[in-house]
N, C-alpha and C. Protein backbone atom coordinates (compact mmCIF):
# COMPACT_ATOMS: atom_id res chain seq x y z
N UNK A 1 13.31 -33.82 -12.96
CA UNK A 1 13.24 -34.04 -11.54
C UNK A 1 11.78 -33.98 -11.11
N UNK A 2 11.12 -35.39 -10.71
CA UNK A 2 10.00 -35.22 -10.08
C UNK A 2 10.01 -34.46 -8.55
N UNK A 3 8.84 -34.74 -8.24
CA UNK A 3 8.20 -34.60 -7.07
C UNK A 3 8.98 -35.12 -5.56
N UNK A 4 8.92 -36.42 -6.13
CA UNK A 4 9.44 -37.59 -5.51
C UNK A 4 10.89 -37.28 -4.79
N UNK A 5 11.67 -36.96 -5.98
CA UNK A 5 13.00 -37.03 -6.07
C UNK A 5 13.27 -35.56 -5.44
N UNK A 6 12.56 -34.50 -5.47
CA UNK A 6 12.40 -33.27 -4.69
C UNK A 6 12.87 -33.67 -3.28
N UNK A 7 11.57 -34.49 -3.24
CA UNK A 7 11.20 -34.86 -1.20
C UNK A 7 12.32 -35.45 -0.67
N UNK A 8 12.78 -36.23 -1.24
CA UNK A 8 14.15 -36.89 -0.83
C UNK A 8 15.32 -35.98 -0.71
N UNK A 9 15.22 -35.28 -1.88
CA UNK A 9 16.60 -34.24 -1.91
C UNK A 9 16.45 -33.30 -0.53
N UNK A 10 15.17 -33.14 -0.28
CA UNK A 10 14.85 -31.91 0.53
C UNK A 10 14.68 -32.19 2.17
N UNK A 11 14.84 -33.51 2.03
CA UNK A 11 14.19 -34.32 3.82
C UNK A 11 14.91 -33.88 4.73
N UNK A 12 16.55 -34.27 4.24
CA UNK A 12 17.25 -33.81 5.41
C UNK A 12 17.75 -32.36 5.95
N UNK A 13 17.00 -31.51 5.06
CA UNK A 13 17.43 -30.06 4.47
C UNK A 13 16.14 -29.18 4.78
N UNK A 14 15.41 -29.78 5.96
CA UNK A 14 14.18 -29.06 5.78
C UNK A 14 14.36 -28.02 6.80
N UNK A 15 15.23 -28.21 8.19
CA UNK A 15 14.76 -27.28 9.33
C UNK A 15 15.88 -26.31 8.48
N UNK A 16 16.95 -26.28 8.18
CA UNK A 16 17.62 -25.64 7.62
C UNK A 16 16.86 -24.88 6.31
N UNK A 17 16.17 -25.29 5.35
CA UNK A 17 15.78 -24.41 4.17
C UNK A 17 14.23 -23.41 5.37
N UNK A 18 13.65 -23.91 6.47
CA UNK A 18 12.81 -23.00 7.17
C UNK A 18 13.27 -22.26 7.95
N UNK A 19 14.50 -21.85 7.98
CA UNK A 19 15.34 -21.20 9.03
C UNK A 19 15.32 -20.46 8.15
N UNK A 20 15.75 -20.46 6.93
CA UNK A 20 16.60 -19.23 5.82
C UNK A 20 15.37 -18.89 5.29
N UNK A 21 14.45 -19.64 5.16
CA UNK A 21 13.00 -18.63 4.21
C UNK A 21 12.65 -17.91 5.65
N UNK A 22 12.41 -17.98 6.61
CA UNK A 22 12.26 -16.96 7.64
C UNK A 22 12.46 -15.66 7.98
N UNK A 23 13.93 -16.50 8.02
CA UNK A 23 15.22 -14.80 8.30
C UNK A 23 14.92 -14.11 6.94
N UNK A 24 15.01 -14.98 5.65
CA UNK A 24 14.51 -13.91 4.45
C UNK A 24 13.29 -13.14 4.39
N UNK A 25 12.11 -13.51 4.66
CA UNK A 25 10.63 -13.06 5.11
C UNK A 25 10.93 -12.28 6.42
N UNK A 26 11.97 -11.99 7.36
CA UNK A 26 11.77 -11.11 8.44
C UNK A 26 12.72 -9.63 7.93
N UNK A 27 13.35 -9.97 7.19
CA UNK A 27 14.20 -9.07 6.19
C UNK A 27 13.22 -8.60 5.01
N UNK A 28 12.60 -8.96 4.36
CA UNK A 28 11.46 -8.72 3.38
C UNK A 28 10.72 -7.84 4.60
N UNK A 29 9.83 -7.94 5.26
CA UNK A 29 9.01 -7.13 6.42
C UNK A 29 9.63 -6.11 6.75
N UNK A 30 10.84 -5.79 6.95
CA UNK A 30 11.56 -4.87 8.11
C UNK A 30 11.76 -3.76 6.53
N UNK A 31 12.08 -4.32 5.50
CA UNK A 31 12.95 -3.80 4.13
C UNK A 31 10.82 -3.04 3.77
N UNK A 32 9.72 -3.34 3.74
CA UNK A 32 8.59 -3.06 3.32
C UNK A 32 8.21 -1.83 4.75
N UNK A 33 8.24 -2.41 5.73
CA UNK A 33 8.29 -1.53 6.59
C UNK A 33 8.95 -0.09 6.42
N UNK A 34 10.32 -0.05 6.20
CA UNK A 34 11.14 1.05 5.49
C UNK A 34 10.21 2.12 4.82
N UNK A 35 10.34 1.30 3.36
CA UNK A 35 10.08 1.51 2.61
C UNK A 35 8.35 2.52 2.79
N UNK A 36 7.54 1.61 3.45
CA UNK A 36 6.42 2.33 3.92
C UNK A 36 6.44 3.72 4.77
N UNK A 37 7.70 3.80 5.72
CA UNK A 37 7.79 4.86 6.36
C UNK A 37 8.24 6.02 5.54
N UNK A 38 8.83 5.33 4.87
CA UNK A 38 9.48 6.48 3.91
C UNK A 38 8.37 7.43 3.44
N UNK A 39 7.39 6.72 2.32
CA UNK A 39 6.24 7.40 1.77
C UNK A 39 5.77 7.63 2.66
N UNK A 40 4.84 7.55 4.15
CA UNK A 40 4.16 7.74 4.68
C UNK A 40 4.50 9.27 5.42
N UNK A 41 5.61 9.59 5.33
CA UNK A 41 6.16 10.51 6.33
C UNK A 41 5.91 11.36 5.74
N UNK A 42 5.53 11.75 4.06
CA UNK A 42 5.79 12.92 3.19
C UNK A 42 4.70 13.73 3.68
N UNK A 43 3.47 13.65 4.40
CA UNK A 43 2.60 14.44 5.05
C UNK A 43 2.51 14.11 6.32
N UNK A 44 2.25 15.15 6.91
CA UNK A 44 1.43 14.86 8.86
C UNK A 44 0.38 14.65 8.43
N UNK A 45 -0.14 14.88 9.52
CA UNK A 45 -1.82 13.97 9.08
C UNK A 45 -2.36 15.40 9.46
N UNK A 46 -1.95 16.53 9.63
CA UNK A 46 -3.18 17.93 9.35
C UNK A 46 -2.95 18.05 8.03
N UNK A 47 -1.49 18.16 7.41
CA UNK A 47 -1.01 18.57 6.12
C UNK A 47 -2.13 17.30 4.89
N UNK A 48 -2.59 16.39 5.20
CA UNK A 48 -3.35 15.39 4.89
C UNK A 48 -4.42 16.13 4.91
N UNK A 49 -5.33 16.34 6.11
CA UNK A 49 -6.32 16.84 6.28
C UNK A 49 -6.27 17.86 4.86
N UNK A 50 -5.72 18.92 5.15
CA UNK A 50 -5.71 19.80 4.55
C UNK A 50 -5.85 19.68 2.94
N UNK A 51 -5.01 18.41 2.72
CA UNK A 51 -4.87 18.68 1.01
C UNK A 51 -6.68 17.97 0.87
N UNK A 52 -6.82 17.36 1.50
CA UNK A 52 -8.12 16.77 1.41
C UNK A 52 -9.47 17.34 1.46
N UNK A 53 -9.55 18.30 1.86
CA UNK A 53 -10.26 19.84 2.28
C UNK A 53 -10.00 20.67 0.90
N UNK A 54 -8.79 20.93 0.78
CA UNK A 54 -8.58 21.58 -0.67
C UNK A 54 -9.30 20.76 -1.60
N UNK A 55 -8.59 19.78 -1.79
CA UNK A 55 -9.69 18.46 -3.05
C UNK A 55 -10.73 18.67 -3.37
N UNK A 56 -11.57 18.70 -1.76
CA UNK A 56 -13.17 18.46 -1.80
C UNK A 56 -13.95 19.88 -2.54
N UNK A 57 -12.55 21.29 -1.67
CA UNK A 57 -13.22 22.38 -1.71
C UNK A 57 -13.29 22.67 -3.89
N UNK A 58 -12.04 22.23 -4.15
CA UNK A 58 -11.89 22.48 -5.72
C UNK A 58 -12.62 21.62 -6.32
N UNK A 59 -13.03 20.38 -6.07
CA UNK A 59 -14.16 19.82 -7.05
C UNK A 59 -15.38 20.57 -6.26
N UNK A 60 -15.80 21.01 -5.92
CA UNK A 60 -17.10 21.90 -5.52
C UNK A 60 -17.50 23.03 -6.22
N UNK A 61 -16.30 23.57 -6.27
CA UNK A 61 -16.41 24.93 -7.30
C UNK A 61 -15.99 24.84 -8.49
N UNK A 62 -15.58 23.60 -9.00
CA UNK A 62 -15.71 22.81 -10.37
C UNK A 62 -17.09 22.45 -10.26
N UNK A 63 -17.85 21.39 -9.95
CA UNK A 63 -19.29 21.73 -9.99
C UNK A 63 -20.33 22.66 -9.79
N UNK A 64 -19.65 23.40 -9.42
CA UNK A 64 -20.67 24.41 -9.07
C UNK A 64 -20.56 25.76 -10.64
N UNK A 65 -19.41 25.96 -10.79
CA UNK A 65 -18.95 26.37 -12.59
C UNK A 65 -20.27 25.76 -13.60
N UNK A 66 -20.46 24.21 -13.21
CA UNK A 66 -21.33 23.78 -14.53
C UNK A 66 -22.28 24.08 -14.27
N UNK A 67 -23.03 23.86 -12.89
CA UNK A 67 -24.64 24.20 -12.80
C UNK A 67 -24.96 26.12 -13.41
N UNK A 68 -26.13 25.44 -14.30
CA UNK A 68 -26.45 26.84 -15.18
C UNK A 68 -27.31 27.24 -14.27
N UNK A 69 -27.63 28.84 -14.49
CA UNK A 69 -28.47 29.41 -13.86
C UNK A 69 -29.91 28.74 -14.01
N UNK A 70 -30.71 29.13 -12.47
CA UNK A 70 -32.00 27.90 -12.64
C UNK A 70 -32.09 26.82 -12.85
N UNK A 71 -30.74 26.05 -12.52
CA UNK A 71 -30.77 24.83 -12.49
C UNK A 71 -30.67 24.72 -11.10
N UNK A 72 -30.96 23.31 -10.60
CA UNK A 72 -30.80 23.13 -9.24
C UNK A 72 -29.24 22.18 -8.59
N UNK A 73 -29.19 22.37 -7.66
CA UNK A 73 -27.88 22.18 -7.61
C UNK A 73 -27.65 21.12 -6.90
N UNK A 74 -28.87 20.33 -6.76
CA UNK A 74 -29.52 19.08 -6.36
C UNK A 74 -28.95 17.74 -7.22
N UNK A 75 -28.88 16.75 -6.83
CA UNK A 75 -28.46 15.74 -8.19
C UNK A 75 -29.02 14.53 -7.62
């Protein structure tokens, strides 16, 4: 089946096949949407803050472990 023979099959079938890829793409959005709220909800945004503060504070005092004495703590 060419190209050709596509366009023909598909001419009279067009407002109808853009109706249904639509409603499917507004169902895809709403179904990603979900899905996004779902994960998004697992922190507030202080509880965020916070783990992010922890992060920064524990790689700090992981670097700060390696710098040897008389070294500078400069980089």
């Amino acid at each position: 089946m060419n190209l050709k023979t596509l366009n023909n099959y598909l001419s009279n079938k067009r407002k109808l096949l853009l109706i249904t890829l639509n409603i499917v793409l507004v169902i895809f959005v709403a179904l990603e949407l979900t899905i996004w709220n779902n994960v998004s909800d697992k922190m507030t945004e202080e509880e965020l803050a916070q783990a992010r503060r922890d992060a920064i504070d524990s790689a700090a005092k992981e670097r700060a472990k390696k710098v040897k004495p008389g070294m500078s703590q400069t980089y």
